[in-house]
PDB file of N, CA and C in Angstrom:
ATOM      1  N   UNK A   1    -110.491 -88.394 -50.221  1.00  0.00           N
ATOM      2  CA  UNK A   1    -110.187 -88.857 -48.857  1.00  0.00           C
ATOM      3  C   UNK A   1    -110.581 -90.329 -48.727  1.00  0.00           C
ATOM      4  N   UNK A   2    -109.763 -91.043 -48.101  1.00  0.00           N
ATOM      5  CA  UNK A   2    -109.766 -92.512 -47.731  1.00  0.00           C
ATOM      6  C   UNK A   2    -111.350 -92.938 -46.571  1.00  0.00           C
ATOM      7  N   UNK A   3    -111.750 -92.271 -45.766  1.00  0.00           N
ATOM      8  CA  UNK A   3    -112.190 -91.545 -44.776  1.00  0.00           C
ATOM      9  C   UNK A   3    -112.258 -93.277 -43.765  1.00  0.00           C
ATOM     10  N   UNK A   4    -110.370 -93.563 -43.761  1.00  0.00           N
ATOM     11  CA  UNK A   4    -110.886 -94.221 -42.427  1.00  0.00           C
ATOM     12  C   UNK A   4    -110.460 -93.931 -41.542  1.00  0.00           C
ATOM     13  N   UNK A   5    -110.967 -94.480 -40.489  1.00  0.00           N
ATOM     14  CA  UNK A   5    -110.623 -93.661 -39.001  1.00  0.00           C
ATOM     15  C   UNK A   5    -109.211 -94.445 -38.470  1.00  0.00           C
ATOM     16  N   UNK A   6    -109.073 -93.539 -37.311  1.00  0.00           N
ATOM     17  CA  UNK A   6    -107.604 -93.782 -36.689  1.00  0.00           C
ATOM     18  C   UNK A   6    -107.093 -95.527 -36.450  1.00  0.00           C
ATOM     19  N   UNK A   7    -108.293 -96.118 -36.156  1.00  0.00           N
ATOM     20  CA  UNK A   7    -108.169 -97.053 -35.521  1.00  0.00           C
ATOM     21  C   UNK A   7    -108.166 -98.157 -36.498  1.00  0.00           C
ATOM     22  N   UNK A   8    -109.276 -97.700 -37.826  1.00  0.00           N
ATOM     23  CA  UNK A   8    -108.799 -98.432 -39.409  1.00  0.00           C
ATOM     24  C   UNK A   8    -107.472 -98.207 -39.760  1.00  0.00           C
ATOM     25  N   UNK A   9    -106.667 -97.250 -39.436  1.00  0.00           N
ATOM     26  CA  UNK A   9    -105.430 -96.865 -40.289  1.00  0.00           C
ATOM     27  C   UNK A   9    -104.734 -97.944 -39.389  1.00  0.00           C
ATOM     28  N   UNK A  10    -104.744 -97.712 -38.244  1.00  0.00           N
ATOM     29  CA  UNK A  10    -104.140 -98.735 -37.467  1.00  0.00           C
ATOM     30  C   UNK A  10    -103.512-100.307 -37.776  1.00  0.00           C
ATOM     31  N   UNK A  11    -105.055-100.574 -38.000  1.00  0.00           N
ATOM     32  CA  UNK A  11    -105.499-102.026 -38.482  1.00  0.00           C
ATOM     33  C   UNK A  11    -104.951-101.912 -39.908  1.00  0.00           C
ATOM     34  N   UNK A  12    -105.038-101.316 -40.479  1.00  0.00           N
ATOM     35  CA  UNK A  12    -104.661-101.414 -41.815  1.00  0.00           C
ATOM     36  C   UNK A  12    -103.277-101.189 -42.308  1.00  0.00           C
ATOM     37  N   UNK A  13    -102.529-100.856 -41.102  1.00  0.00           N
ATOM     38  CA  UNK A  13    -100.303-100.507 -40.885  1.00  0.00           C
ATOM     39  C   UNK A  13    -100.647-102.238 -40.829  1.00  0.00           C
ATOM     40  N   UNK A  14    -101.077-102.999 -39.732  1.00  0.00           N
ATOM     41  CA  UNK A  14    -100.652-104.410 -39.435  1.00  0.00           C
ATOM     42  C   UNK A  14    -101.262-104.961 -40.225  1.00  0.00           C
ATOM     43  N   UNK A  15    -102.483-105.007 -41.082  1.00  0.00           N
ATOM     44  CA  UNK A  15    -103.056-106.176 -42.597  1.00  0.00           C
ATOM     45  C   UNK A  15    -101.807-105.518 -43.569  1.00  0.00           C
ATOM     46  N   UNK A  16    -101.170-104.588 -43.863  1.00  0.00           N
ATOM     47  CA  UNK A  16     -99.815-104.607 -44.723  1.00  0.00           C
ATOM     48  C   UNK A  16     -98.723-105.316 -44.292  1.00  0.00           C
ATOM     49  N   UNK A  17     -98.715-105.287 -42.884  1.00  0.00           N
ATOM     50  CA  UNK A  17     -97.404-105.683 -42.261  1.00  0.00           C
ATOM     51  C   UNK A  17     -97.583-107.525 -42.611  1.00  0.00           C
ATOM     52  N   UNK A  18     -98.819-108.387 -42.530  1.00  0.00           N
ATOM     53  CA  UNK A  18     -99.143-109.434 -42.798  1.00  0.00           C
ATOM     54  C   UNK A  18     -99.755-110.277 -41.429  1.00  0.00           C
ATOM     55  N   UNK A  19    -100.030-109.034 -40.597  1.00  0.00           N
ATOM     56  CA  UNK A  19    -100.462-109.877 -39.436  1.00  0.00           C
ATOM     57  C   UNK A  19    -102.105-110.316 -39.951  1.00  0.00           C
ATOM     58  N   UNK A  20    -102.464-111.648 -39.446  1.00  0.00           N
ATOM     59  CA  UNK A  20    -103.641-111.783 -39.314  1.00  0.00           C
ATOM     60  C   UNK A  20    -104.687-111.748 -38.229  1.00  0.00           C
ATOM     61  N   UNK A  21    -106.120-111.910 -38.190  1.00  0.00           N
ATOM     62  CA  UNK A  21    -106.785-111.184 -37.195  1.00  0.00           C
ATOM     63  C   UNK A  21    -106.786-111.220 -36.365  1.00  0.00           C
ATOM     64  N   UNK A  22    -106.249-112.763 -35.483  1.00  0.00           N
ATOM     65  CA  UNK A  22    -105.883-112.991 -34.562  1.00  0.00           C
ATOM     66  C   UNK A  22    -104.848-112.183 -33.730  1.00  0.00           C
ATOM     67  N   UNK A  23    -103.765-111.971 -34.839  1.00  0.00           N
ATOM     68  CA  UNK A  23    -102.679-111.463 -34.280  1.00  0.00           C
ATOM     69  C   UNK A  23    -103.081-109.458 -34.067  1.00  0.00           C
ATOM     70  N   UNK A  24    -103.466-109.014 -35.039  1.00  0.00           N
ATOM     71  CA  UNK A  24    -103.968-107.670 -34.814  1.00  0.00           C
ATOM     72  C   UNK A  24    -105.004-107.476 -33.360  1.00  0.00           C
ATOM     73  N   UNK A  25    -105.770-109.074 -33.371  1.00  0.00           N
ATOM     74  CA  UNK A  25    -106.737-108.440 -31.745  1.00  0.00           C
ATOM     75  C   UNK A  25    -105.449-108.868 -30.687  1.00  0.00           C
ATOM     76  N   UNK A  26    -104.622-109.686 -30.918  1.00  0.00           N
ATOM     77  CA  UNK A  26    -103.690-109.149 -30.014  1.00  0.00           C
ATOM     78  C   UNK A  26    -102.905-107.967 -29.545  1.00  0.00           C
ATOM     79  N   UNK A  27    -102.361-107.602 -30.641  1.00  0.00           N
ATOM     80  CA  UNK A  27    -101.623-106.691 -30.329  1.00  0.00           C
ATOM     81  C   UNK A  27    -102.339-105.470 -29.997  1.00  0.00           C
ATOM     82  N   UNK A  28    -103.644-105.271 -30.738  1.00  0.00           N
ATOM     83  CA  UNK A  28    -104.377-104.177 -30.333  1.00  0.00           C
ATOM     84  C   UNK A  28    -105.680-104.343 -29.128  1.00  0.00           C
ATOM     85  N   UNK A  29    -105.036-105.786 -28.408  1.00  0.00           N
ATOM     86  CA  UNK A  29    -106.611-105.696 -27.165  1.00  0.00           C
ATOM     87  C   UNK A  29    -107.373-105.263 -27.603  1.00  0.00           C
ATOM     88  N   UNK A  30    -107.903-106.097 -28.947  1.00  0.00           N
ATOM     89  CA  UNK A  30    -109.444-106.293 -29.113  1.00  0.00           C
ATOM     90  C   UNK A  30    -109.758-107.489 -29.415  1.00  0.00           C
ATOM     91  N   UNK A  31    -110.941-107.983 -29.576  1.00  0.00           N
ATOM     92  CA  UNK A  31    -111.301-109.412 -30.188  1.00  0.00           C
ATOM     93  C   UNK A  31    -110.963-109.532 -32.031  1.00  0.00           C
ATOM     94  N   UNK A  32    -111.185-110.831 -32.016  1.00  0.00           N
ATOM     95  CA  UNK A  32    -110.524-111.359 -33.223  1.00  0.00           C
ATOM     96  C   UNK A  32    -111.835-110.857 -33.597  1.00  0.00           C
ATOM     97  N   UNK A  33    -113.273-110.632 -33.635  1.00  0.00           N
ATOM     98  CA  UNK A  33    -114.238-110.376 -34.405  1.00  0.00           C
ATOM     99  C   UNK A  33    -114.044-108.737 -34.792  1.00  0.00           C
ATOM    100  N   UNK A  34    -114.152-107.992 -33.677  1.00  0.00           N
ATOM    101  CA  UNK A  34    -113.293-107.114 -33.758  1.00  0.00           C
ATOM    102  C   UNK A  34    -112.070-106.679 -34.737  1.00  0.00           C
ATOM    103  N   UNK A  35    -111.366-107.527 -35.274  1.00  0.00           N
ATOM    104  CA  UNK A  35    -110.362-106.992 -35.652  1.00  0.00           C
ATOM    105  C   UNK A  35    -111.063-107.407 -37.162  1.00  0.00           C
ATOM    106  N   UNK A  36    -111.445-107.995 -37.162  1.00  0.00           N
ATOM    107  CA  UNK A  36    -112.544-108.988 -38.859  1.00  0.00           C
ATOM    108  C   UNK A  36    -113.513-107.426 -39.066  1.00  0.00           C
ATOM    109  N   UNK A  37    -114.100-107.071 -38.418  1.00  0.00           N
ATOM    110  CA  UNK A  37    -115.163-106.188 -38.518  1.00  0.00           C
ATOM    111  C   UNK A  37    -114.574-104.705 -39.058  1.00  0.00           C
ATOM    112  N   UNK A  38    -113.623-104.273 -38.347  1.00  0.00           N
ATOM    113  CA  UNK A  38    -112.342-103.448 -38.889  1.00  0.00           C
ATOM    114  C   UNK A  38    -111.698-103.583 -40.204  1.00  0.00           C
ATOM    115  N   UNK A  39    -111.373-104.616 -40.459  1.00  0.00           N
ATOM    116  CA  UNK A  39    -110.819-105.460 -41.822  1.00  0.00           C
ATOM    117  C   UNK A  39    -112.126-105.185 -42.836  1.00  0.00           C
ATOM    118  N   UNK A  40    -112.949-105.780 -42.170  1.00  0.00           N
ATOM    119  CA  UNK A  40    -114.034-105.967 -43.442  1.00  0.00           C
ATOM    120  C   UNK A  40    -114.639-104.299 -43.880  1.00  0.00           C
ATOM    121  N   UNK A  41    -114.581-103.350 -42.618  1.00  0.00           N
ATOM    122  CA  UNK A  41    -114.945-101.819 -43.052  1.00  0.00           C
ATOM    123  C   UNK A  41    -113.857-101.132 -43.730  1.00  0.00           C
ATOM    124  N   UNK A  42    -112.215-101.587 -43.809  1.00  0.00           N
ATOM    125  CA  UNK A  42    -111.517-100.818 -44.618  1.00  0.00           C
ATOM    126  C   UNK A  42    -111.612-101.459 -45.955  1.00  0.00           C
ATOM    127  N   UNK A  43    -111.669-102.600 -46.382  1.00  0.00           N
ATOM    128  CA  UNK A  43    -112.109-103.393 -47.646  1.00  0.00           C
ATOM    129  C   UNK A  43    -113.202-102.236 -48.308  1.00  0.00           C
ATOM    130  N   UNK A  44    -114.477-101.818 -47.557  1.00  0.00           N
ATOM    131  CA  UNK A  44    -115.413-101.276 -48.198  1.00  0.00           C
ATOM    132  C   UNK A  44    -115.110 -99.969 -48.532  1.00  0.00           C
ATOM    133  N   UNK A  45    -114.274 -99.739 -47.215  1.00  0.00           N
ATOM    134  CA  UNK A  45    -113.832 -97.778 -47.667  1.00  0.00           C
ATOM    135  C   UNK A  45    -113.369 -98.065 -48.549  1.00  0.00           C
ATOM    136  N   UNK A  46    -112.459 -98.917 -48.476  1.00  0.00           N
ATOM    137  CA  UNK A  46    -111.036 -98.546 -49.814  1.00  0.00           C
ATOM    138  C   UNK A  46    -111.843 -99.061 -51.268  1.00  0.00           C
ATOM    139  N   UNK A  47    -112.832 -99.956 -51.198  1.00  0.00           N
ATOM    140  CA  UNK A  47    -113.292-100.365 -52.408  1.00  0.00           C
ATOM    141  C   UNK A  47    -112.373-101.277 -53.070  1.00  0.00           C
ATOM    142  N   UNK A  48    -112.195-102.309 -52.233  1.00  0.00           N
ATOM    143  CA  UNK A  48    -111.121-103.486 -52.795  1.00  0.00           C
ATOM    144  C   UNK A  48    -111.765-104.787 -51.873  1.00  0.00           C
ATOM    145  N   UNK A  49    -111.127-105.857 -52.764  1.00  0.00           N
ATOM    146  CA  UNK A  49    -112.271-107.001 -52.288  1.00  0.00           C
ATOM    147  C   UNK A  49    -110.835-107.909 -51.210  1.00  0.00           C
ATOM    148  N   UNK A  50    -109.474-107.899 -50.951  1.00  0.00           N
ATOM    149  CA  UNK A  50    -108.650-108.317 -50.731  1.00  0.00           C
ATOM    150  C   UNK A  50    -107.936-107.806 -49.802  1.00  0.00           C
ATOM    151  N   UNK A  51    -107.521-107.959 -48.424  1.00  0.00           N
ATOM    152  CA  UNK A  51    -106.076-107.564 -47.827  1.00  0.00           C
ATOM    153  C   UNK A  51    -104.618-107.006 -48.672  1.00  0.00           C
ATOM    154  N   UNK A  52    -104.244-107.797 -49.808  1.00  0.00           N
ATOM    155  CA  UNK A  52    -103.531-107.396 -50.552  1.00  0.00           C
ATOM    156  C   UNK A  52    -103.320-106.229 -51.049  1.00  0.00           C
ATOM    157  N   UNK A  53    -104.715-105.887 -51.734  1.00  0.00           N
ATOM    158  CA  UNK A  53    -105.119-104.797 -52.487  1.00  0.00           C
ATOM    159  C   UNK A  53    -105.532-103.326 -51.099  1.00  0.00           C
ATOM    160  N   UNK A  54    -106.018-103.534 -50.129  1.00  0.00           N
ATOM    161  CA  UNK A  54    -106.122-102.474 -48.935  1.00  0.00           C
ATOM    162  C   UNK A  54    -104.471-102.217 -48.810  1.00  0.00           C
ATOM    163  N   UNK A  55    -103.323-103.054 -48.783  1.00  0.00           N
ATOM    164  CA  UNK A  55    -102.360-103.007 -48.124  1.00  0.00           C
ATOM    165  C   UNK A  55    -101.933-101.730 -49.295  1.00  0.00           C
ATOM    166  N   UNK A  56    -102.049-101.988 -50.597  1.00  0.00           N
ATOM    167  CA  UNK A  56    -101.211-101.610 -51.671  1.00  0.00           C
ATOM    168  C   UNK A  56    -101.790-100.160 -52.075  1.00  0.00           C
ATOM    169  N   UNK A  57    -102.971-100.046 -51.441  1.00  0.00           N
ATOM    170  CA  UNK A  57    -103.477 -98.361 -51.533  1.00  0.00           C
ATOM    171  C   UNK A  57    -103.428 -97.966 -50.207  1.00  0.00           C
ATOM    172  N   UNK A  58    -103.027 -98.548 -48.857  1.00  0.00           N
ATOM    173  CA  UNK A  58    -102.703 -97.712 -47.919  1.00  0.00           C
ATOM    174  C   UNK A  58    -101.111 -97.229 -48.130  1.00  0.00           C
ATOM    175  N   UNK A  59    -100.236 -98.133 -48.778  1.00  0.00           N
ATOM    176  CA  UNK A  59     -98.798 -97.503 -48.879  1.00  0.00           C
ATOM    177  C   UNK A  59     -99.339 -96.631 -50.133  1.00  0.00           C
ATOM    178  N   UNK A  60    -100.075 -96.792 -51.130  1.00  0.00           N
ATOM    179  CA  UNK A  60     -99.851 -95.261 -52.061  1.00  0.00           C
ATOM    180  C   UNK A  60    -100.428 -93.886 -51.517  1.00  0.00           C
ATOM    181  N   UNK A  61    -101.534 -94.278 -50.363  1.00  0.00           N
ATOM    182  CA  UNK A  61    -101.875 -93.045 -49.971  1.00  0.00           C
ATOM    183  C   UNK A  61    -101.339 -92.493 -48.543  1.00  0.00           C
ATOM    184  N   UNK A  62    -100.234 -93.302 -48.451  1.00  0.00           N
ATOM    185  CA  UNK A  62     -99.191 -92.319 -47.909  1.00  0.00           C
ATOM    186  C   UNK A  62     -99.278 -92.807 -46.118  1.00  0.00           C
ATOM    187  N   UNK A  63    -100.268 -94.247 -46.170  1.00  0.00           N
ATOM    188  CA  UNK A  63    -100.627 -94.249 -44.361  1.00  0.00           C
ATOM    189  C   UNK A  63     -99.949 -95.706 -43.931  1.00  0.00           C
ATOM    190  N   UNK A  64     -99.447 -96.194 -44.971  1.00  0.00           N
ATOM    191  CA  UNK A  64     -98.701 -97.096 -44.506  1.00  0.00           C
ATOM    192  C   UNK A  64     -96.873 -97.263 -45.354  1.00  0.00           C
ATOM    193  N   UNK A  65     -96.228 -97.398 -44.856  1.00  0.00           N
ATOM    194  CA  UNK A  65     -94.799 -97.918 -45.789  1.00  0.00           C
ATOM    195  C   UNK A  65     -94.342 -98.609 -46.245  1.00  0.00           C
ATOM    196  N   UNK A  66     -94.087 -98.790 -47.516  1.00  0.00           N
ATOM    197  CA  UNK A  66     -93.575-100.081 -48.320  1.00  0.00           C
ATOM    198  C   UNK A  66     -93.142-100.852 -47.882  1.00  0.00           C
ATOM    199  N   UNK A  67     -92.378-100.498 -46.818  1.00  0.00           N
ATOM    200  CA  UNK A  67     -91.388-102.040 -46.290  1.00  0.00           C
ATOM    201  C   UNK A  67     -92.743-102.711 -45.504  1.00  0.00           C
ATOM    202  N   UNK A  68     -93.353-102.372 -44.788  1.00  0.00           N
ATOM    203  CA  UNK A  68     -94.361-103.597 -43.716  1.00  0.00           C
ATOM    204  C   UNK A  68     -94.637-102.835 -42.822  1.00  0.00           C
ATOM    205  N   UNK A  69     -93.805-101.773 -42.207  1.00  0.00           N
ATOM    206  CA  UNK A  69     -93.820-101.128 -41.255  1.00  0.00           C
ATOM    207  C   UNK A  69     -94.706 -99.788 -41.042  1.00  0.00           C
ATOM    208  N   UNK A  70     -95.447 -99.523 -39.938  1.00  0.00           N
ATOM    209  CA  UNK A  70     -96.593 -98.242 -40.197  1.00  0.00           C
ATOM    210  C   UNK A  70     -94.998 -97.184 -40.597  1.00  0.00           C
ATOM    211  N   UNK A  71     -96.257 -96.577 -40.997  1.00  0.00           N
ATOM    212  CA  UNK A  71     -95.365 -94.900 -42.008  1.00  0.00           C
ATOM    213  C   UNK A  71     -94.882 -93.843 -40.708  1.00  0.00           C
ATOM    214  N   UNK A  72     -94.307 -93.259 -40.524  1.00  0.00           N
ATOM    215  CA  UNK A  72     -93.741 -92.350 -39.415  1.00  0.00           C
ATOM    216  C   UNK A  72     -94.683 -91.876 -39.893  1.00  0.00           C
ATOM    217  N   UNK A  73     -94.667 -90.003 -38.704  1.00  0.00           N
ATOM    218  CA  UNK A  73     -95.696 -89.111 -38.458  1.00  0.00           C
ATOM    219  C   UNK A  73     -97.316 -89.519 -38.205  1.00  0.00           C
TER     220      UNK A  73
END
């Protein structure tokens, strides 16, 4: 299990999509530290030191979609 929460998976559909933190505390009405602090706890779940690398094991484990876009269901 990945074990991040709803609101990491969230954050982690838009760091694939290529938004940056700014743009994620927008869209998700939170602060830009906020959205860094989120970022920096799925880095540790996932055990990857990069945005790149979070993006490329949330589309293999099925929570985000190759194209950019969050995954249906």
């Amino acid at each position: 299990a990945h074990g991040l929460s709803a609101r990491e998976i969230e954050v982690l559909r838009l760091v694939a999509a290529g938004r940056s933190n700014g743009e994620i505390a927008e869209e998700l009405f939170i602060t830009r530290k906020t959205a860094s602090v989120h970022v920096t706890h799925i880095l540790d779940k996932l055990g990857v030191s990069n945005r790149v690398e979070a993006a490329m094991i949330g589309v293999r484990l099925g929570l985000v979609s190759g194209d950019g876009d969050a995954a249906e269901g």
